[in-house]
N, C-alpha and C. Protein backbone atom coordinates (compact mmCIF):
# COMPACT_ATOMS: atom_id res chain seq x y z
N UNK A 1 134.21 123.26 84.81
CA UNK A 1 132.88 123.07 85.35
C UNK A 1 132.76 123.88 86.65
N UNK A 2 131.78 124.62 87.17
CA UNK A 2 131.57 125.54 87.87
C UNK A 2 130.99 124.21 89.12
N UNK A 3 131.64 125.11 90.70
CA UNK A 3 131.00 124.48 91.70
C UNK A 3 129.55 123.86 91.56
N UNK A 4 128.59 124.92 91.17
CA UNK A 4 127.41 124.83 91.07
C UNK A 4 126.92 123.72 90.44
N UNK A 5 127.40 123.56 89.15
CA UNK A 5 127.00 122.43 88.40
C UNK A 5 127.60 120.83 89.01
N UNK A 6 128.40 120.57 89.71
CA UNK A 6 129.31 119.82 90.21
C UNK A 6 128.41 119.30 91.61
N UNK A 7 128.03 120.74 92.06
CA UNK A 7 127.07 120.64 93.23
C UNK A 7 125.56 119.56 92.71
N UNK A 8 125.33 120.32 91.67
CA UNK A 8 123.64 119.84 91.06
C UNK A 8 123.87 118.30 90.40
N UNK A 9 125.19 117.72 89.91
CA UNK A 9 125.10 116.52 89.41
C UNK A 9 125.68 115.52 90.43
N UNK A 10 126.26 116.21 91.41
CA UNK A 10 126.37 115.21 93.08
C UNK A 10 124.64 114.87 93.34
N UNK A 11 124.09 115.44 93.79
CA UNK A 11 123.10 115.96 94.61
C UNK A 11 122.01 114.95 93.56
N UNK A 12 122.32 115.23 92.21
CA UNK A 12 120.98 113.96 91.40
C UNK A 12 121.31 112.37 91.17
N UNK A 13 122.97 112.22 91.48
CA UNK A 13 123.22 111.22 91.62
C UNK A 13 123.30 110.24 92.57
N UNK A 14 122.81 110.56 93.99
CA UNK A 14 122.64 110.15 94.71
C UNK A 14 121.44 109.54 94.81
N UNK A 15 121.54 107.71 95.71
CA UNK A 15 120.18 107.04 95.59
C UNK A 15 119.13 107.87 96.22
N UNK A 16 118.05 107.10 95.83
CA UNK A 16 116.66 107.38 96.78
C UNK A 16 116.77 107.63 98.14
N UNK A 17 117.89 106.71 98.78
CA UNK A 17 117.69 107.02 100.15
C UNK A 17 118.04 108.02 100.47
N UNK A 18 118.76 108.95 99.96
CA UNK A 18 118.94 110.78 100.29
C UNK A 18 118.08 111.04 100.15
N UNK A 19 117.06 111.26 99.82
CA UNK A 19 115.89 112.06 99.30
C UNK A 19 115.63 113.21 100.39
N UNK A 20 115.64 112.63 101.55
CA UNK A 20 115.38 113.38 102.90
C UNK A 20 116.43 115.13 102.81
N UNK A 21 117.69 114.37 102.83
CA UNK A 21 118.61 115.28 102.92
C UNK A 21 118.90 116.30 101.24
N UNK A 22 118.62 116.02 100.29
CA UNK A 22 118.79 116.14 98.78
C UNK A 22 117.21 117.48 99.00
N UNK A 23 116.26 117.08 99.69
CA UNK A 23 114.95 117.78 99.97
C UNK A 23 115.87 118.99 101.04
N UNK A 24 116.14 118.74 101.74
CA UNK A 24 116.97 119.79 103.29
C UNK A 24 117.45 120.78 102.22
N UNK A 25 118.50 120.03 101.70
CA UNK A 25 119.69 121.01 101.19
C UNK A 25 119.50 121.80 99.91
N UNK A 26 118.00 121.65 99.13
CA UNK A 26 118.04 122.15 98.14
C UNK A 26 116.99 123.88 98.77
N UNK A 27 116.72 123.71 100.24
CA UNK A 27 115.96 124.71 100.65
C UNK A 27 116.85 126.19 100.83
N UNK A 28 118.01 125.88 100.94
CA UNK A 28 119.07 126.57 101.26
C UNK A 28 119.64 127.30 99.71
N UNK A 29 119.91 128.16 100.23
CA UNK A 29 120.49 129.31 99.20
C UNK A 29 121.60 128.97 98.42
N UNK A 30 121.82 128.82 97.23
CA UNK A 30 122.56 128.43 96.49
C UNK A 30 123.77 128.69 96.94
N UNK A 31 124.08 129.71 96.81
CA UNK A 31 125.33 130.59 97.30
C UNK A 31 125.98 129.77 98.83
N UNK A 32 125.03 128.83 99.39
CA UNK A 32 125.19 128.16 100.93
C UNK A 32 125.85 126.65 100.46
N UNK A 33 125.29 126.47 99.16
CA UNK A 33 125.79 124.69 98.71
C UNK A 33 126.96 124.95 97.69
N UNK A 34 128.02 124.95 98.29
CA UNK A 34 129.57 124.98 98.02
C UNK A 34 129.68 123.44 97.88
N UNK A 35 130.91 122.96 97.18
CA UNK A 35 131.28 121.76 97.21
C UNK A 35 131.83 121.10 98.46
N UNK A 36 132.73 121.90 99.42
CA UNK A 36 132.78 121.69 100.37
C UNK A 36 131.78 121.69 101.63
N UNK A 37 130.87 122.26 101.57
CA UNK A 37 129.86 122.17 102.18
C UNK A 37 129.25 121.30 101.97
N UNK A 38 128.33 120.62 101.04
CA UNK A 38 127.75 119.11 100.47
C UNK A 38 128.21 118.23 100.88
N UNK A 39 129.97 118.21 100.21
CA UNK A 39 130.76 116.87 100.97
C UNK A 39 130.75 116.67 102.41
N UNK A 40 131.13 117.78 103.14
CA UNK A 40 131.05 117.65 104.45
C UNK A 40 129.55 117.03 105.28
N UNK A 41 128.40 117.15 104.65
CA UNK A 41 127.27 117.25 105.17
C UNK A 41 126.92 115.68 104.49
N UNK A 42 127.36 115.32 103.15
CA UNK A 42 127.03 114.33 102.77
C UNK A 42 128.56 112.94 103.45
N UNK A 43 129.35 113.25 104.06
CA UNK A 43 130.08 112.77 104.96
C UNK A 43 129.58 112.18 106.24
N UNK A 44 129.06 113.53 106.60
CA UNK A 44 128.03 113.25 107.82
C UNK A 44 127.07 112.49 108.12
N UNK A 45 126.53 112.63 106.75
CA UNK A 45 125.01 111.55 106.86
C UNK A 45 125.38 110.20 106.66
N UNK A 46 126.37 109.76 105.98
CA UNK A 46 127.05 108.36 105.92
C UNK A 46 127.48 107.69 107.26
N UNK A 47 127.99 108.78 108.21
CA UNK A 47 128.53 108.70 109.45
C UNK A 47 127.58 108.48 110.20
N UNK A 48 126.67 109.03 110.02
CA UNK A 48 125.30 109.02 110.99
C UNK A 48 124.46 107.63 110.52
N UNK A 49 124.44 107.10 109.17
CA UNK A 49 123.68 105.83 109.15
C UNK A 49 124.98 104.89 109.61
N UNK A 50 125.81 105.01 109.19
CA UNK A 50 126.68 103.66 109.79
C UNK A 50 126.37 103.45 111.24
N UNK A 51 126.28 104.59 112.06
CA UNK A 51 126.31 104.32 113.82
C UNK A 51 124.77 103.76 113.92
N UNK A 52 123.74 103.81 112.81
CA UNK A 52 122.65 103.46 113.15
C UNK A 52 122.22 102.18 112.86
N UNK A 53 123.31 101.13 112.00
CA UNK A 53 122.93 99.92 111.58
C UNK A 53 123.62 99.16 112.67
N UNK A 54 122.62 98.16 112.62
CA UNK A 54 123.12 97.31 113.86
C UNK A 54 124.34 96.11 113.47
N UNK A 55 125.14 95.94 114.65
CA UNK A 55 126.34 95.40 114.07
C UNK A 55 126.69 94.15 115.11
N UNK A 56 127.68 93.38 114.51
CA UNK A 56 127.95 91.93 115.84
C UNK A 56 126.49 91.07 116.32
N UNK A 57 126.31 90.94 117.58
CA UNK A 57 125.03 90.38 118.13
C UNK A 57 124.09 91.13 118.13
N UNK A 58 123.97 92.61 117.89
CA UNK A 58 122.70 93.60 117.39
C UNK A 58 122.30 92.74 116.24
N UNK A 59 123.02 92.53 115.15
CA UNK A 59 122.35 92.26 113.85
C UNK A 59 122.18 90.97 113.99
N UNK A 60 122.45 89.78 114.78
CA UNK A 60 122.06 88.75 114.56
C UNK A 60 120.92 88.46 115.29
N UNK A 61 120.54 89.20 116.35
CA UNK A 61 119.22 88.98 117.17
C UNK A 61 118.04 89.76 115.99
N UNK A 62 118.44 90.88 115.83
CA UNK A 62 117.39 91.29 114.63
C UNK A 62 116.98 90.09 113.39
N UNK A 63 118.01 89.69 112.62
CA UNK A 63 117.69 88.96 111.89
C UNK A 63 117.14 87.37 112.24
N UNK A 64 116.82 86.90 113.57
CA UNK A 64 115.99 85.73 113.79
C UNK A 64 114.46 86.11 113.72
């Protein structure tokens, strides 16, 4: 199976909530969405919502 295709069935299997980033990355030149590149970027964005959910006494004052 070729990067490419590997690239295109990551990228549709991902939920709704990518949509944002799945929209970013499909603007970019094929030849730019390597497998290592995706992972790394789709690494990132996991990294970036975890620091954004609230955690300990953040999430319990939210949820009253």
């Amino acid at each position: 199976m070729k990067d490419e295709d590997v690239v295109m069935t990551l990228l549709d299997s991902l939920p709704p909530s990518f949509e944002h980033l799945i929209t970013a990355l499909e603007t970019r030149p094929m030849k730019e969405l390597t497998l290592d590149f995706i992972t790394a970027r789709l690494m990132y964005e996991v990294s970036k919502r975890k620091e954004k959910k609230p955690q300990g006494d953040d999430a319990a004052m939210l949820s009253r």
